[in-house]
Protein backbone atom coordinates (compact mmCIF):
# COMPACT_ATOMS: atom_id res chain seq x y z
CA UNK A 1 160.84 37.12 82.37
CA UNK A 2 163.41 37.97 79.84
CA UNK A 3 162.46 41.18 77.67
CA UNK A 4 163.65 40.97 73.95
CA UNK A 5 164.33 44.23 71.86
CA UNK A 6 163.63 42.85 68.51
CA UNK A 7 165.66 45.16 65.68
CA UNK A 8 164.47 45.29 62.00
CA UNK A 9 166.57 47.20 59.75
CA UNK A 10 165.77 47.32 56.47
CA UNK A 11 166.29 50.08 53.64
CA UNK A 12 162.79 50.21 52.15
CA UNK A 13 160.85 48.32 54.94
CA UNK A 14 160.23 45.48 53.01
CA UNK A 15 160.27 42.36 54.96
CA UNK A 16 161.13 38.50 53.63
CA UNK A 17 160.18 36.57 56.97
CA UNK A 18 156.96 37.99 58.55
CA UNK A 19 155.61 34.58 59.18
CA UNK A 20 159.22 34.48 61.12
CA UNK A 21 158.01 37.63 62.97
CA UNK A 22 154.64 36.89 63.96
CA UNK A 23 156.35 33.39 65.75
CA UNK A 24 158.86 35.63 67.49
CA UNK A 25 156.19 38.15 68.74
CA UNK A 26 153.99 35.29 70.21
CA UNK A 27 156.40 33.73 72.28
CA UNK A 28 155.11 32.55 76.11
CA UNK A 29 158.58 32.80 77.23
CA UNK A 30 159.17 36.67 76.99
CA UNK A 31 158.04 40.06 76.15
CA UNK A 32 159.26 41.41 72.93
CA UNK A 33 159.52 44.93 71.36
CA UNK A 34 159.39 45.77 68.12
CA UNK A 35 161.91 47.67 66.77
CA UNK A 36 161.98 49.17 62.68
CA UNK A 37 164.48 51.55 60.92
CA UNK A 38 164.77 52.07 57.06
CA UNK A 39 167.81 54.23 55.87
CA UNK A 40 170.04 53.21 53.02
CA UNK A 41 172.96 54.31 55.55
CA UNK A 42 173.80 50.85 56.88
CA UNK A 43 175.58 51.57 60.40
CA UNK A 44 173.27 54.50 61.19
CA UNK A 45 170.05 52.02 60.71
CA UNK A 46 171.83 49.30 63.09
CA UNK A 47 173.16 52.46 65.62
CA UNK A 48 169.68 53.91 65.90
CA UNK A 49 168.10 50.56 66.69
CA UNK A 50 170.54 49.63 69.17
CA UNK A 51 170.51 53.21 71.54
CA UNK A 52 166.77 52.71 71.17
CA UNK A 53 167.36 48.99 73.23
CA UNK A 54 169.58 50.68 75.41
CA UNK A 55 167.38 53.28 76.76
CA UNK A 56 164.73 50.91 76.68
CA UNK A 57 166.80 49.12 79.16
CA UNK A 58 165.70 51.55 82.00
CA UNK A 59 162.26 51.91 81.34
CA UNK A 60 160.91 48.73 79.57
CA UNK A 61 163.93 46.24 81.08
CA UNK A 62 164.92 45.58 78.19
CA UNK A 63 167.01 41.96 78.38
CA UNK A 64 168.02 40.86 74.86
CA UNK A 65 168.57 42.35 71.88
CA UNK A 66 168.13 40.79 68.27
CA UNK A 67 169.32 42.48 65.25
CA UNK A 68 167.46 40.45 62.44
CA UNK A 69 168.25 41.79 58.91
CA UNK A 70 165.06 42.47 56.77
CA UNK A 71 166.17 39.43 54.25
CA UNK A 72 167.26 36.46 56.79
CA UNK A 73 164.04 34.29 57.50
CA UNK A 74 164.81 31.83 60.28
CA UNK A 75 162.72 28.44 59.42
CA UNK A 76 160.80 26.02 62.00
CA UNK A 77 158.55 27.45 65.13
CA UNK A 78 161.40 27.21 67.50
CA UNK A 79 164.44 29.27 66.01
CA UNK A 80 164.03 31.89 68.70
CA UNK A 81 163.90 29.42 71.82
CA UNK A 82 167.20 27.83 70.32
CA UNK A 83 169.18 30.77 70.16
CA UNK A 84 168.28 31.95 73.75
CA UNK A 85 169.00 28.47 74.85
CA UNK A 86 171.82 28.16 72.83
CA UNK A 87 172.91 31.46 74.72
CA UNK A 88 172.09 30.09 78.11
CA UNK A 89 174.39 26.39 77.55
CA UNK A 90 177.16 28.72 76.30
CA UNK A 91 177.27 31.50 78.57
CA UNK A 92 177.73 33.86 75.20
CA UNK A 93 177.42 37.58 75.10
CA UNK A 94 176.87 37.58 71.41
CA UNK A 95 175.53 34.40 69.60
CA UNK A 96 175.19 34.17 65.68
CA UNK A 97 173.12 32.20 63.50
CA UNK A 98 175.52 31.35 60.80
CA UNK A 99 174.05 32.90 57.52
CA UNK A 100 175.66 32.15 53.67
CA UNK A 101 176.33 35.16 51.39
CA UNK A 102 173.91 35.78 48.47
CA UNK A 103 175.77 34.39 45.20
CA UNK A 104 177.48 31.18 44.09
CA UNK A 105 180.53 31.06 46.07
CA UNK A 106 178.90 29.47 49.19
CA UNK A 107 181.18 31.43 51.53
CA UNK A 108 179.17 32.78 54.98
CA UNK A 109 179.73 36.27 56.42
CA UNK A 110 181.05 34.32 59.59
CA UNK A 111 185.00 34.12 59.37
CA UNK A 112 188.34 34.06 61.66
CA UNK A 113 190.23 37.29 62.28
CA UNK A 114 193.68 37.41 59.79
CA UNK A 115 194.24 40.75 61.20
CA UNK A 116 194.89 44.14 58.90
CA UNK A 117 190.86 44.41 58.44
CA UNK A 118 191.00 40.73 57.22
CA UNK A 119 189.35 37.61 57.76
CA UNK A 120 189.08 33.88 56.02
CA UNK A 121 185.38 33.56 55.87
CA UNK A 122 183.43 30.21 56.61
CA UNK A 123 182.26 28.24 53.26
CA UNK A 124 179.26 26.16 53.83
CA UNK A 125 180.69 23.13 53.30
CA UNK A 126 182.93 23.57 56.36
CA UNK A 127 180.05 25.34 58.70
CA UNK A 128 178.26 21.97 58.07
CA UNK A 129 181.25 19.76 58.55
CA UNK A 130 181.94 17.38 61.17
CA UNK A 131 185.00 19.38 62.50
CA UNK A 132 182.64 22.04 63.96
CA UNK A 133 179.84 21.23 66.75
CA UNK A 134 176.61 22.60 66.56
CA UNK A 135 177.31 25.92 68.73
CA UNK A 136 181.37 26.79 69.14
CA UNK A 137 183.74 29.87 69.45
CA UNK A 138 186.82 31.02 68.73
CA UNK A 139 189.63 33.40 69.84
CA UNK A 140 189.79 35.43 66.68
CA UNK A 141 185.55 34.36 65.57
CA UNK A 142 184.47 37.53 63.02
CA UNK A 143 180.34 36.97 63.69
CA UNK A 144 177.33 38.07 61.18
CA UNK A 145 175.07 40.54 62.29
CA UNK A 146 172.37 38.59 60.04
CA UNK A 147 170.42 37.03 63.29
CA UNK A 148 172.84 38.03 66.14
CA UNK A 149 170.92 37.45 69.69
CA UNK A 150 172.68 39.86 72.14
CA UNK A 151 172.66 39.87 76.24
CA UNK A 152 172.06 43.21 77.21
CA UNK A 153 172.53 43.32 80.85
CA UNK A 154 176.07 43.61 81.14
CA UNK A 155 178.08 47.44 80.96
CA UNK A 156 179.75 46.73 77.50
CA UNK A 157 176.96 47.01 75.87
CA UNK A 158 177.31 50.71 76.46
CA UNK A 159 180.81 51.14 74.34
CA UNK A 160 180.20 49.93 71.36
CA UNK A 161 178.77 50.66 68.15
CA UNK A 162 178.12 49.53 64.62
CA UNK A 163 180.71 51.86 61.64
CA UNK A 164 182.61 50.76 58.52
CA UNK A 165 185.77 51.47 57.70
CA UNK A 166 187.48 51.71 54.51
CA UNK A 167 190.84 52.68 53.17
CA UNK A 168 192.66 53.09 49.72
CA UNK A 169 196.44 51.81 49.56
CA UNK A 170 199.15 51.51 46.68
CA UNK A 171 200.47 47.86 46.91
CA UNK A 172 202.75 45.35 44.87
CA UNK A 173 202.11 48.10 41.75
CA UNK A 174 198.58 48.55 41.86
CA UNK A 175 195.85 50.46 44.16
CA UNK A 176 193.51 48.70 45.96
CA UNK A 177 190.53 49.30 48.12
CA UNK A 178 189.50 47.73 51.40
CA UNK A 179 186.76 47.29 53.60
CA UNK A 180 186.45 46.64 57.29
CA UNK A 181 182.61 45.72 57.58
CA UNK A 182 180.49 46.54 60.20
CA UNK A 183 180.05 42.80 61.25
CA UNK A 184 183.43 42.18 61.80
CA UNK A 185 184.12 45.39 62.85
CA UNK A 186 181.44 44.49 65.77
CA UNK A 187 182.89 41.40 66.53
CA UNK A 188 186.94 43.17 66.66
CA UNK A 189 185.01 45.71 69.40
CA UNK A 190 183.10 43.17 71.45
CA UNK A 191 186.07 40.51 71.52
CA UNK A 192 188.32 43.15 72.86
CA UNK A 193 186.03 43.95 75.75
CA UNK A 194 186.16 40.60 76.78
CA UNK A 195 182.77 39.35 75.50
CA UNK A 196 181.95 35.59 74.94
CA UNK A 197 180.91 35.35 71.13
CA UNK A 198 179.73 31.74 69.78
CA UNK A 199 178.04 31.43 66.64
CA UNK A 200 175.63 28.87 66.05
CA UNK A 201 174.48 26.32 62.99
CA UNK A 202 171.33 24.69 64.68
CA UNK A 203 168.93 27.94 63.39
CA UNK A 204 168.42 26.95 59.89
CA UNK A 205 168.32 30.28 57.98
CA UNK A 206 166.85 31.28 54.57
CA UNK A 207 169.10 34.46 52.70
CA UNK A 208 166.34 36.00 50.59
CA UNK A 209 167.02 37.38 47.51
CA UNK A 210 166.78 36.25 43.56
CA UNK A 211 166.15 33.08 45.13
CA UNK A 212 166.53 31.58 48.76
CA UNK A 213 170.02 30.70 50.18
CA UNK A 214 169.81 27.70 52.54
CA UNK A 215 172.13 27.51 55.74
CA UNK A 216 171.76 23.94 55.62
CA UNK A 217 172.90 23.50 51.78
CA UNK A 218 176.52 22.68 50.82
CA UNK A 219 177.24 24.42 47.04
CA UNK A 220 179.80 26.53 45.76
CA UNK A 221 183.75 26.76 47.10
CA UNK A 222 185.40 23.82 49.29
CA UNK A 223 187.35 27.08 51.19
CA UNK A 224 187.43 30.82 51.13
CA UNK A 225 189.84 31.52 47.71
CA UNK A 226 190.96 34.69 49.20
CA UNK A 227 192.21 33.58 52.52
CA UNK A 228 193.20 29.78 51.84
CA UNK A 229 192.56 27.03 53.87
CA UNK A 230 191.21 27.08 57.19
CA UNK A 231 192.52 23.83 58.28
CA UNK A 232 194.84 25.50 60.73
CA UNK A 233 192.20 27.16 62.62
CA UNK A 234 189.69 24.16 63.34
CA UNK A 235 192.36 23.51 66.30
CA UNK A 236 191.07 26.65 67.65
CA UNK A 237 187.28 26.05 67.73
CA UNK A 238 186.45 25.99 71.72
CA UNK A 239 182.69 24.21 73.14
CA UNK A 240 181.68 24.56 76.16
């Protein structure tokens, strides 16, 4: 039987989806263990949660490891069986449920690499298109860390970790300031140690903040403003 390490950050412990957690604790079809850190210092929250799996490895056998952001509540009874079956079909190392961003551009966190720290990110409208299956990958996929199922029994696991990078530069006149979040950064680490990373649409997810954002509602921008079209890159998406 699998054993899931089940990571909450948060930064003030307050929780949006404890129905969500009480389903995901009574599962049949594994052990779980709860795991719950609260620091406004976003990496170092994710970090401690993630050595804690990893020595839990040896002495609990420790399988699986979720990272499940305090404000993502996964809807239906069955979200958790679908990832780790979702998982299984694929034969991913990482899979993603694919989560919009909290305001009215109806962009996702999930995106493809640009390089330079960049990405084009994923607007709802195309995550729920008919150009992308259900479950799919990509060579340069950038994954959210929202709900993020990982497999834990494999060595890379060991050398990685979650940071954020940032950087000032003078360009075309002006300064300007950059970010290299620790999502992507994630995904950048994992896809160069060979890992299989898919992200998935078939957990419908709820982004809880002034109100609810729906993974399974179109509004907002037809593509990503600041990174133009992604029509080149549907040629890239890869199923099993």
């Amino acid at each position: 039987m699998d054993t899931l390490f089940i990571a909450n950050p948060s930064s003030d412990r307050q929780l949006y989806n404890t129905a969500a957690q009480l389903i995901a604790h009574s599962s049949k079809e594994r052990k779980t263990i709860h795991g719950e850190t609260a620091s406004s210092i976003v990496t170092y929250n994710f970090n401690q949660l993630w050595t804690a799996a990893l020595n839990l490895r040896k002495t609990q056998g420790v399988t699986h490891f979720l990272m499940w952001h305090a404000d993502i509540r996964p809807l239906g009874n069955d979200w958790l069986d679908i990832l780790f079956e979702e998982m299984a079909i694929n034969d991913a190392d990482v899979l993603s449920a694919i989560v919009p961003i909290k305001d009215s551009r109806g962009l996702t966190s999930t995106a493809f690499d640009l390089g330079d720290w960049k990405g084009a990110r994923l607007t709802q409208k195309q995550a729920l298109s008919k150009k992308f299956p259900d479950t799919w990958t990509a060579e340069n996929l950038l994954l959210n860390t929202g709900l993020m199922l990982v497999d834990m029994r494999k060595p890379w696991v060991e050398n990685v970790c979650f940071t954020i990078n940032d950087k000032i530069v003078f360009e075309k006149g002006q300064w300007r300031a950059y970010v290299e979040p620790e999502d992507w950064n994630f995904s950048r680490q994992c896809r160069a140690l060979g890992c299989r990373l898919f992200v998935t649409r078939k957990v419908i997810t709820e982004h809880c903040g002034l109100r609810a954002y729906r993974s399974d509602e179109i509004w907002g921008q037809d593509v990503d403003h600041q990174a133009g079209v992604l029509e080149h890159h549907f040629e890239t998406v890869e199923t099993p």
